[in-house]
PDB file of N, CA and C in Angstrom:
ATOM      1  N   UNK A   1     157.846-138.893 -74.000  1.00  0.00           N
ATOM      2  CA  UNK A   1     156.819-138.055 -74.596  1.00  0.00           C
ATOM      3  C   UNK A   1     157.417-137.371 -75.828  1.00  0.00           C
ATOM      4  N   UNK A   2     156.758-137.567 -76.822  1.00  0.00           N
ATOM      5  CA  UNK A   2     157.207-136.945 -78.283  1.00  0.00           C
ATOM      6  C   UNK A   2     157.440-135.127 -77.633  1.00  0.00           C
ATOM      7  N   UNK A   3     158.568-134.588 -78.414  1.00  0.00           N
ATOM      8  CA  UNK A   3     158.574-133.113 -78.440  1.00  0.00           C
ATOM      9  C   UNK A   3     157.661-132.484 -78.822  1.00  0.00           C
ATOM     10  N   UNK A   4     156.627-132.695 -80.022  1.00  0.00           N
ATOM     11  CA  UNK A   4     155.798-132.139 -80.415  1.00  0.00           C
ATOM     12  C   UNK A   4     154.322-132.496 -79.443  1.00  0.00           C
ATOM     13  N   UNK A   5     154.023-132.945 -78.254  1.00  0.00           N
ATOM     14  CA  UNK A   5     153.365-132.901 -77.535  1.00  0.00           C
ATOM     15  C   UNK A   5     154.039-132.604 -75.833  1.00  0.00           C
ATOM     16  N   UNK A   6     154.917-132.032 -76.032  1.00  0.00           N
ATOM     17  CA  UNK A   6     154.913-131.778 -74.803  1.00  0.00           C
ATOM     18  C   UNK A   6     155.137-130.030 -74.728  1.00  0.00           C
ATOM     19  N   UNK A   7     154.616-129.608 -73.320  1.00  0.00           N
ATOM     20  CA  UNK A   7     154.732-128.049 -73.917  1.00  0.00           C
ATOM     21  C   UNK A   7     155.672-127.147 -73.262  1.00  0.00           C
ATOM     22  N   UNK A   8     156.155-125.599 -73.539  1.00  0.00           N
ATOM     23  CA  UNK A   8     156.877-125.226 -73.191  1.00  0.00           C
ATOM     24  C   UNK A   8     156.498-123.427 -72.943  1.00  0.00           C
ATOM     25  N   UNK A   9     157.626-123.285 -72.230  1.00  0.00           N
ATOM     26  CA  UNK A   9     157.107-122.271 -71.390  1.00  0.00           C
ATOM     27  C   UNK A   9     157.318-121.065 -72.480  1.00  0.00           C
ATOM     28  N   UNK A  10     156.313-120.011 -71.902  1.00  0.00           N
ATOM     29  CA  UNK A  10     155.840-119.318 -73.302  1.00  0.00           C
ATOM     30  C   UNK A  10     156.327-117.755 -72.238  1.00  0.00           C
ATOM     31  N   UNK A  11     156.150-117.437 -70.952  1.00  0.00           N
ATOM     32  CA  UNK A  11     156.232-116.212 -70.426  1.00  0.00           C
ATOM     33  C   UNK A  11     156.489-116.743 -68.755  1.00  0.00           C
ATOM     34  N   UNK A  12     157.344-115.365 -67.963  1.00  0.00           N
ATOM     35  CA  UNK A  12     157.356-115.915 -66.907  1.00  0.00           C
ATOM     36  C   UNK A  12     157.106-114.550 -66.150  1.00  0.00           C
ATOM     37  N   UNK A  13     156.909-115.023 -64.619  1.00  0.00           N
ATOM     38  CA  UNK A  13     156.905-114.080 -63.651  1.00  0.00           C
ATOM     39  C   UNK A  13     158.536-114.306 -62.545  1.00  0.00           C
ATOM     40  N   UNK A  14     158.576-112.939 -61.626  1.00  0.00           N
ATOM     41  CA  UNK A  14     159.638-112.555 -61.531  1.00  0.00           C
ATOM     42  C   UNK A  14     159.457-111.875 -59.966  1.00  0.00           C
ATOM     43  N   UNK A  15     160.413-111.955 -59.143  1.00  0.00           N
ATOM     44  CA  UNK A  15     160.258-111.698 -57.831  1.00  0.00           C
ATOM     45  C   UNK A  15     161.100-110.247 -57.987  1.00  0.00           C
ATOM     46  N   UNK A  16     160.811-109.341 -56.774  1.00  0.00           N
ATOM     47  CA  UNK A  16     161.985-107.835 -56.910  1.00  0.00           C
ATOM     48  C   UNK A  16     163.082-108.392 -57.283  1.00  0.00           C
ATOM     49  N   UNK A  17     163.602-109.229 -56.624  1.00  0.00           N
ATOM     50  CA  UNK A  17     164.867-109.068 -57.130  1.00  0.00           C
ATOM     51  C   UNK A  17     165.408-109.695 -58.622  1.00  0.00           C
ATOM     52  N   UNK A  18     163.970-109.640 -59.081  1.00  0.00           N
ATOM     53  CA  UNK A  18     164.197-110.423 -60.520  1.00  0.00           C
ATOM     54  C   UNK A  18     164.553-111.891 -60.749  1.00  0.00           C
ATOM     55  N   UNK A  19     164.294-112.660 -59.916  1.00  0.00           N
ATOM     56  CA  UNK A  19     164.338-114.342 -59.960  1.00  0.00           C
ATOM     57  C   UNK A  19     163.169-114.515 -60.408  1.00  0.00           C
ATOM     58  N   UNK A  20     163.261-116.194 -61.153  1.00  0.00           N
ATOM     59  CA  UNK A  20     162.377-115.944 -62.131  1.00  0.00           C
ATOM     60  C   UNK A  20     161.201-117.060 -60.683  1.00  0.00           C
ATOM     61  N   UNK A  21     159.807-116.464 -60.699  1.00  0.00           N
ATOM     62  CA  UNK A  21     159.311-117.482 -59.512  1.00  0.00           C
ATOM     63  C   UNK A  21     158.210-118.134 -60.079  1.00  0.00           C
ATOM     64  N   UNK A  22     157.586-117.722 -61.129  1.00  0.00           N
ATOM     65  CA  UNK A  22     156.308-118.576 -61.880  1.00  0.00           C
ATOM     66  C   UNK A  22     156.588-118.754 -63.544  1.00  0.00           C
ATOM     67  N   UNK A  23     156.124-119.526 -64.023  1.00  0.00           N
ATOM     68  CA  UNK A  23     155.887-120.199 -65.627  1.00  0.00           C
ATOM     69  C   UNK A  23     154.467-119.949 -66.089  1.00  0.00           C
ATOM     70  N   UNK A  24     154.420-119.634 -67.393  1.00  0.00           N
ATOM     71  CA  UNK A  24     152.959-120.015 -67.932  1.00  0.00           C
ATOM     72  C   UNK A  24     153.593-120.876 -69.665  1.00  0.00           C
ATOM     73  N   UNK A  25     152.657-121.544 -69.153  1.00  0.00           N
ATOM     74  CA  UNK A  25     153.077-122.957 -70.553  1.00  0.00           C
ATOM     75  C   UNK A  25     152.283-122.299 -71.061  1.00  0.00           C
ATOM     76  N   UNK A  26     152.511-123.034 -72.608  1.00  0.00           N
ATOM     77  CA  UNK A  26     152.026-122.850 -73.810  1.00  0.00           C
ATOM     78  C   UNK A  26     150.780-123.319 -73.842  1.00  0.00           C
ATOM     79  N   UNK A  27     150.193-124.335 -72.881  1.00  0.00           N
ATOM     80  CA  UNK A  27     148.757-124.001 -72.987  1.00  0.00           C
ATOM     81  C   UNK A  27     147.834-123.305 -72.285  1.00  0.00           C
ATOM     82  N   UNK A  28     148.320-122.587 -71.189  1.00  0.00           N
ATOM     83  CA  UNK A  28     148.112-121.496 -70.441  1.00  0.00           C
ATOM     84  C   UNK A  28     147.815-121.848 -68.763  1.00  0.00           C
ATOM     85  N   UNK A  29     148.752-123.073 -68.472  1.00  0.00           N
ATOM     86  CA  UNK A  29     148.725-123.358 -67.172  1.00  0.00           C
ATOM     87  C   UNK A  29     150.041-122.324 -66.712  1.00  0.00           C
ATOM     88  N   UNK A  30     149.675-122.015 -65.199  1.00  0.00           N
ATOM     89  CA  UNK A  30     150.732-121.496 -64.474  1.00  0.00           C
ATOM     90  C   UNK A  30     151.330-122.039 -63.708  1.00  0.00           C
ATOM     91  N   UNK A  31     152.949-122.454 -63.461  1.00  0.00           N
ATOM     92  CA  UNK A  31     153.256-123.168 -62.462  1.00  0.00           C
ATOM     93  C   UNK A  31     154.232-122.115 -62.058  1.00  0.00           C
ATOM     94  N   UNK A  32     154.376-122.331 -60.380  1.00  0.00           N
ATOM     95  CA  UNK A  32     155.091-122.107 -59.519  1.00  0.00           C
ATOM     96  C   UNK A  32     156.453-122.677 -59.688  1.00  0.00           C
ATOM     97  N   UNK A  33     157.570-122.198 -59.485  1.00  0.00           N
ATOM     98  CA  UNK A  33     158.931-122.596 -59.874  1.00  0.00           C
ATOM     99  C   UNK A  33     159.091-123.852 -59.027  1.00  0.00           C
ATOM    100  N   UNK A  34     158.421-125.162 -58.199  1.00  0.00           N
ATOM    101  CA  UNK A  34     159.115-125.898 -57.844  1.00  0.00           C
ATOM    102  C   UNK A  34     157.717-126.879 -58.490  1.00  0.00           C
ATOM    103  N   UNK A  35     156.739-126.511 -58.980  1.00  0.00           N
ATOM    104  CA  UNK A  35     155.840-127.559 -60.121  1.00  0.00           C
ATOM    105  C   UNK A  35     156.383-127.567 -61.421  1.00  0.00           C
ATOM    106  N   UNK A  36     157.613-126.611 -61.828  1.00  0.00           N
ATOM    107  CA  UNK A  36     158.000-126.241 -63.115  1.00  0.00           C
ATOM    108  C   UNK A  36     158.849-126.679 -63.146  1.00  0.00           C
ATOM    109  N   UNK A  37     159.861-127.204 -61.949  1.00  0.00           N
ATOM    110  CA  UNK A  37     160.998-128.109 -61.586  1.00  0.00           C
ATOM    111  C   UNK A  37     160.734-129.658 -61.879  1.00  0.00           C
ATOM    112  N   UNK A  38     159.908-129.730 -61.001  1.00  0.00           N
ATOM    113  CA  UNK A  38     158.843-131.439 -61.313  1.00  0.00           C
ATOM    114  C   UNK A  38     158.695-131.191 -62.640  1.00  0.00           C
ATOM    115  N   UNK A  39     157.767-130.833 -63.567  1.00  0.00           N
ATOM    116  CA  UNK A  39     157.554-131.323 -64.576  1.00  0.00           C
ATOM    117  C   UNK A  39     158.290-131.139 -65.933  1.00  0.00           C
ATOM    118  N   UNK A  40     159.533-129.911 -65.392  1.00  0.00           N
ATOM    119  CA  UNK A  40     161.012-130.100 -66.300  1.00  0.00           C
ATOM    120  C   UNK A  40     161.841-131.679 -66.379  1.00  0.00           C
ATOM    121  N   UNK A  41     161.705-132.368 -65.080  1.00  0.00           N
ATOM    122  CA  UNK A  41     162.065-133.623 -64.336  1.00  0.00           C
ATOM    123  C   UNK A  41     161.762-134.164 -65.359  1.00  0.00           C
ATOM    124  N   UNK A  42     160.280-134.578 -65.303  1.00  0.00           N
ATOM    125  CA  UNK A  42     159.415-135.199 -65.912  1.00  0.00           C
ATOM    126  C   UNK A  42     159.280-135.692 -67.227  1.00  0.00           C
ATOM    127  N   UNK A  43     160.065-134.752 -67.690  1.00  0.00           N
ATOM    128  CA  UNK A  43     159.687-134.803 -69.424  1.00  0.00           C
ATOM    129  C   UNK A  43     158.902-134.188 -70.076  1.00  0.00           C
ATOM    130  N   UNK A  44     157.626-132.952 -69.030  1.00  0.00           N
ATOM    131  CA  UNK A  44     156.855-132.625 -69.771  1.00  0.00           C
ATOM    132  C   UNK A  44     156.791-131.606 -70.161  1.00  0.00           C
ATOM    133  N   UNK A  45     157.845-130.824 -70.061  1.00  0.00           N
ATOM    134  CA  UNK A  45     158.144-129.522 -70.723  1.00  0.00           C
ATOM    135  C   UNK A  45     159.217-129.462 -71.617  1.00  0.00           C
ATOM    136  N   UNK A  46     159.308-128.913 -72.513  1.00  0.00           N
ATOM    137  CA  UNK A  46     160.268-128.593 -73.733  1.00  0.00           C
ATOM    138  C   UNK A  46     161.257-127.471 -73.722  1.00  0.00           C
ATOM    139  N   UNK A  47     163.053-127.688 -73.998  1.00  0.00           N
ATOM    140  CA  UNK A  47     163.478-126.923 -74.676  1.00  0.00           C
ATOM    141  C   UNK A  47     164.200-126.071 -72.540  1.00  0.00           C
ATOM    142  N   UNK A  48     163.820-127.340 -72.141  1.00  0.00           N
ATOM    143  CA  UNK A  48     164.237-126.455 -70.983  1.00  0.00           C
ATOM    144  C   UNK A  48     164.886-127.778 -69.674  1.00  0.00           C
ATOM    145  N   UNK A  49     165.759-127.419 -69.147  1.00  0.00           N
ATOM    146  CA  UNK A  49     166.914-128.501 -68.729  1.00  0.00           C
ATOM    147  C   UNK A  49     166.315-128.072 -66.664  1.00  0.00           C
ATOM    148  N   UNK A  50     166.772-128.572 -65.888  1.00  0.00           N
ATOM    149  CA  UNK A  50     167.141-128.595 -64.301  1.00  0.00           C
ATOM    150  C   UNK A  50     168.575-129.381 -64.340  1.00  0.00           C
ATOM    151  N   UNK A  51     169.217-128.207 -63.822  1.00  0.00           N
ATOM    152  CA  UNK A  51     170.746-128.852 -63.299  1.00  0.00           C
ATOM    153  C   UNK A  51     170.883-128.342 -62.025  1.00  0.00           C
ATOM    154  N   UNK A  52     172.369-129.017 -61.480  1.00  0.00           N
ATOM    155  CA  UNK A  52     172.665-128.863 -60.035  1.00  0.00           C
ATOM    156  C   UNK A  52     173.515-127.356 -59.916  1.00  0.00           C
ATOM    157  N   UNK A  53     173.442-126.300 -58.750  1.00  0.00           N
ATOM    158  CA  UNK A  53     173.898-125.435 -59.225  1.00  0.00           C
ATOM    159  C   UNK A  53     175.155-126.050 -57.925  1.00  0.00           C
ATOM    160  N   UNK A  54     176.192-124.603 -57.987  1.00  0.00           N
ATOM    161  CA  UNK A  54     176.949-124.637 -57.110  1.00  0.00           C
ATOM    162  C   UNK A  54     176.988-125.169 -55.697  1.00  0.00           C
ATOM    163  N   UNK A  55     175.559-124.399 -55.232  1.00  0.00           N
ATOM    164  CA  UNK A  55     175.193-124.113 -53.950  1.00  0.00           C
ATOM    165  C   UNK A  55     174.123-125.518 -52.982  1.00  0.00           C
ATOM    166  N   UNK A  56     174.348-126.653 -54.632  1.00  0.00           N
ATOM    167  CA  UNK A  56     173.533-127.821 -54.415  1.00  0.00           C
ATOM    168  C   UNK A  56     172.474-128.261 -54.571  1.00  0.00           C
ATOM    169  N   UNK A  57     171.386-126.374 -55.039  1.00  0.00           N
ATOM    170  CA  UNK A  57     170.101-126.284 -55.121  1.00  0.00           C
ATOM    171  C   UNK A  57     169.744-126.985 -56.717  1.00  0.00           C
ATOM    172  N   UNK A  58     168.329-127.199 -57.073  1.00  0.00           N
ATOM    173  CA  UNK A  58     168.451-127.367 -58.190  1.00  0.00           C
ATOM    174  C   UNK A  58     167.686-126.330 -59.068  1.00  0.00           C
ATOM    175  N   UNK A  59     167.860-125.809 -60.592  1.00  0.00           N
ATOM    176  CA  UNK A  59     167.356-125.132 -61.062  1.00  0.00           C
ATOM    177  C   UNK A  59     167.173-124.975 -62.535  1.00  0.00           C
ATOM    178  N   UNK A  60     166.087-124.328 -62.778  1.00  0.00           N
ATOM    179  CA  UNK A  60     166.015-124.473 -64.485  1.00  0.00           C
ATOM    180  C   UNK A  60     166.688-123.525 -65.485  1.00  0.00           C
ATOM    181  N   UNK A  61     166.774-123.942 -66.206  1.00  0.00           N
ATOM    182  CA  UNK A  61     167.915-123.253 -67.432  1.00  0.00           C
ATOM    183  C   UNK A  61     167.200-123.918 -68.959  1.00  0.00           C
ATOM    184  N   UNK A  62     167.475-122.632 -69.549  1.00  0.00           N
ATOM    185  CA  UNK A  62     166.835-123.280 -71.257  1.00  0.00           C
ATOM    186  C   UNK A  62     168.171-124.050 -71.512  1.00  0.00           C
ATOM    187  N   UNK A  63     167.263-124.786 -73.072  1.00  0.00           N
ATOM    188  CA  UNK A  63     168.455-125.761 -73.171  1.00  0.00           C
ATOM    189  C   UNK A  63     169.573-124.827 -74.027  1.00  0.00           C
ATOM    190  N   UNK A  64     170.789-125.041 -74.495  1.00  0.00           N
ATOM    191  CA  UNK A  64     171.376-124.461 -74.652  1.00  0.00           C
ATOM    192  C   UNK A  64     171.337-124.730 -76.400  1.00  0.00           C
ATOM    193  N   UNK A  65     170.626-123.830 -77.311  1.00  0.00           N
ATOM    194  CA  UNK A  65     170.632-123.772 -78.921  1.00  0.00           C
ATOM    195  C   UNK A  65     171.063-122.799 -79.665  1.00  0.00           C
ATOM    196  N   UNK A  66     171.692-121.556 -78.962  1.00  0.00           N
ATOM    197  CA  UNK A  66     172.662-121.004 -79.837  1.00  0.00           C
ATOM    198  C   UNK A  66     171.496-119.578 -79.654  1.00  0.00           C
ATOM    199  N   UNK A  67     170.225-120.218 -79.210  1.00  0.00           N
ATOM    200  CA  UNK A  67     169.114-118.917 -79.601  1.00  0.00           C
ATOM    201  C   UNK A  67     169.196-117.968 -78.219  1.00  0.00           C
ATOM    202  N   UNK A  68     169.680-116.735 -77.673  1.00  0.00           N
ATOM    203  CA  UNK A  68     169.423-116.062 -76.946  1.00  0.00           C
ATOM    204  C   UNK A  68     167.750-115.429 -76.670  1.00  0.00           C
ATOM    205  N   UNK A  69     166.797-115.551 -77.387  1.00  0.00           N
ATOM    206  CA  UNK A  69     165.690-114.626 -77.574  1.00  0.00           C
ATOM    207  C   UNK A  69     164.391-116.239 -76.997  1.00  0.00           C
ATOM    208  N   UNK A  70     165.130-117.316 -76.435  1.00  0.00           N
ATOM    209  CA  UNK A  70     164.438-117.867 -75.890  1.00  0.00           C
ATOM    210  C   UNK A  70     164.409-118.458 -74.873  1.00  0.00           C
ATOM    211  N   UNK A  71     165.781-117.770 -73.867  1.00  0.00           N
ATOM    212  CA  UNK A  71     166.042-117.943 -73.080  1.00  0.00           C
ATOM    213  C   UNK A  71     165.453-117.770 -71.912  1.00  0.00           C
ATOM    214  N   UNK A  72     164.813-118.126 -70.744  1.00  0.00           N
ATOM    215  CA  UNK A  72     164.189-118.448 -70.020  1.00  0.00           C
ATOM    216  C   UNK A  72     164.336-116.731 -69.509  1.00  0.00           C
ATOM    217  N   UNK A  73     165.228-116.210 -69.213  1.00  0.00           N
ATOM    218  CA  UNK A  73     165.306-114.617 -68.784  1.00  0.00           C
ATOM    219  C   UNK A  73     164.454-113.719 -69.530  1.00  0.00           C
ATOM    220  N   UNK A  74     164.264-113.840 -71.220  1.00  0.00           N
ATOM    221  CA  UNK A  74     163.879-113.203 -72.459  1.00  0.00           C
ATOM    222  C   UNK A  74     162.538-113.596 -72.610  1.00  0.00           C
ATOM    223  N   UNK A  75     162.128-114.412 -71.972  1.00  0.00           N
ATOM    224  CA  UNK A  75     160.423-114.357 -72.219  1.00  0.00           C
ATOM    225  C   UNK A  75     159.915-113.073 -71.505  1.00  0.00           C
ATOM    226  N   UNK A  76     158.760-113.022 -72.705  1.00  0.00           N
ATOM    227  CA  UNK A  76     158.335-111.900 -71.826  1.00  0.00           C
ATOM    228  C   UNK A  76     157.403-112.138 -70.142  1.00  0.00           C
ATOM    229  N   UNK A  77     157.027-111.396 -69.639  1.00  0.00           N
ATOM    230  CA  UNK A  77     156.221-111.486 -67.934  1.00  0.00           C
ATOM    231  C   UNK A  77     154.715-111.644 -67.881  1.00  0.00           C
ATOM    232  N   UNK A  78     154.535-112.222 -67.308  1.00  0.00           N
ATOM    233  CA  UNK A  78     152.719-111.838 -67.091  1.00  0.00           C
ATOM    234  C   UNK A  78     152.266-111.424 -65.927  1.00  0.00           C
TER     235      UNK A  78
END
């Protein structure tokens, strides 16, 4: 899927203890952190990676461009 059609996450939601647990894409769908996993998989989100962590689980992480202010933590909440 071309970059310029696929979309990317614009704001997120956040559990107490501050994990990040929902997405809202850029065209204003909301996904739940394991539909946001799938379609990171997928190809159909932008600018944003799933790797293996320590603990075996898997999880999302922006990609890494030098930009702090778009980092998956730094979006703002809805």
């Amino acid at each position: 899927m071309p970059e310029s059609a696929r979309e990317v996450f614009v704001a997120v939601q956040r559990n107490g203890d501050g994990d990040l647990t929902s997405f809202k894409t850029s065209s204003g769908r909301v996904l739940n952190y394991e539909e946001a996993l799938r379609e990171v998989q997928a190809g159909a989100i932008a600018g944003v990676n799933a790797f293996k962590g320590k603990d075996g689980g898997t999880y999302l992480r922006g990609d890494a461009d030098g930009d702090p202010t778009n980092n998956l933590d730094a979006l703002p909440t809805f």
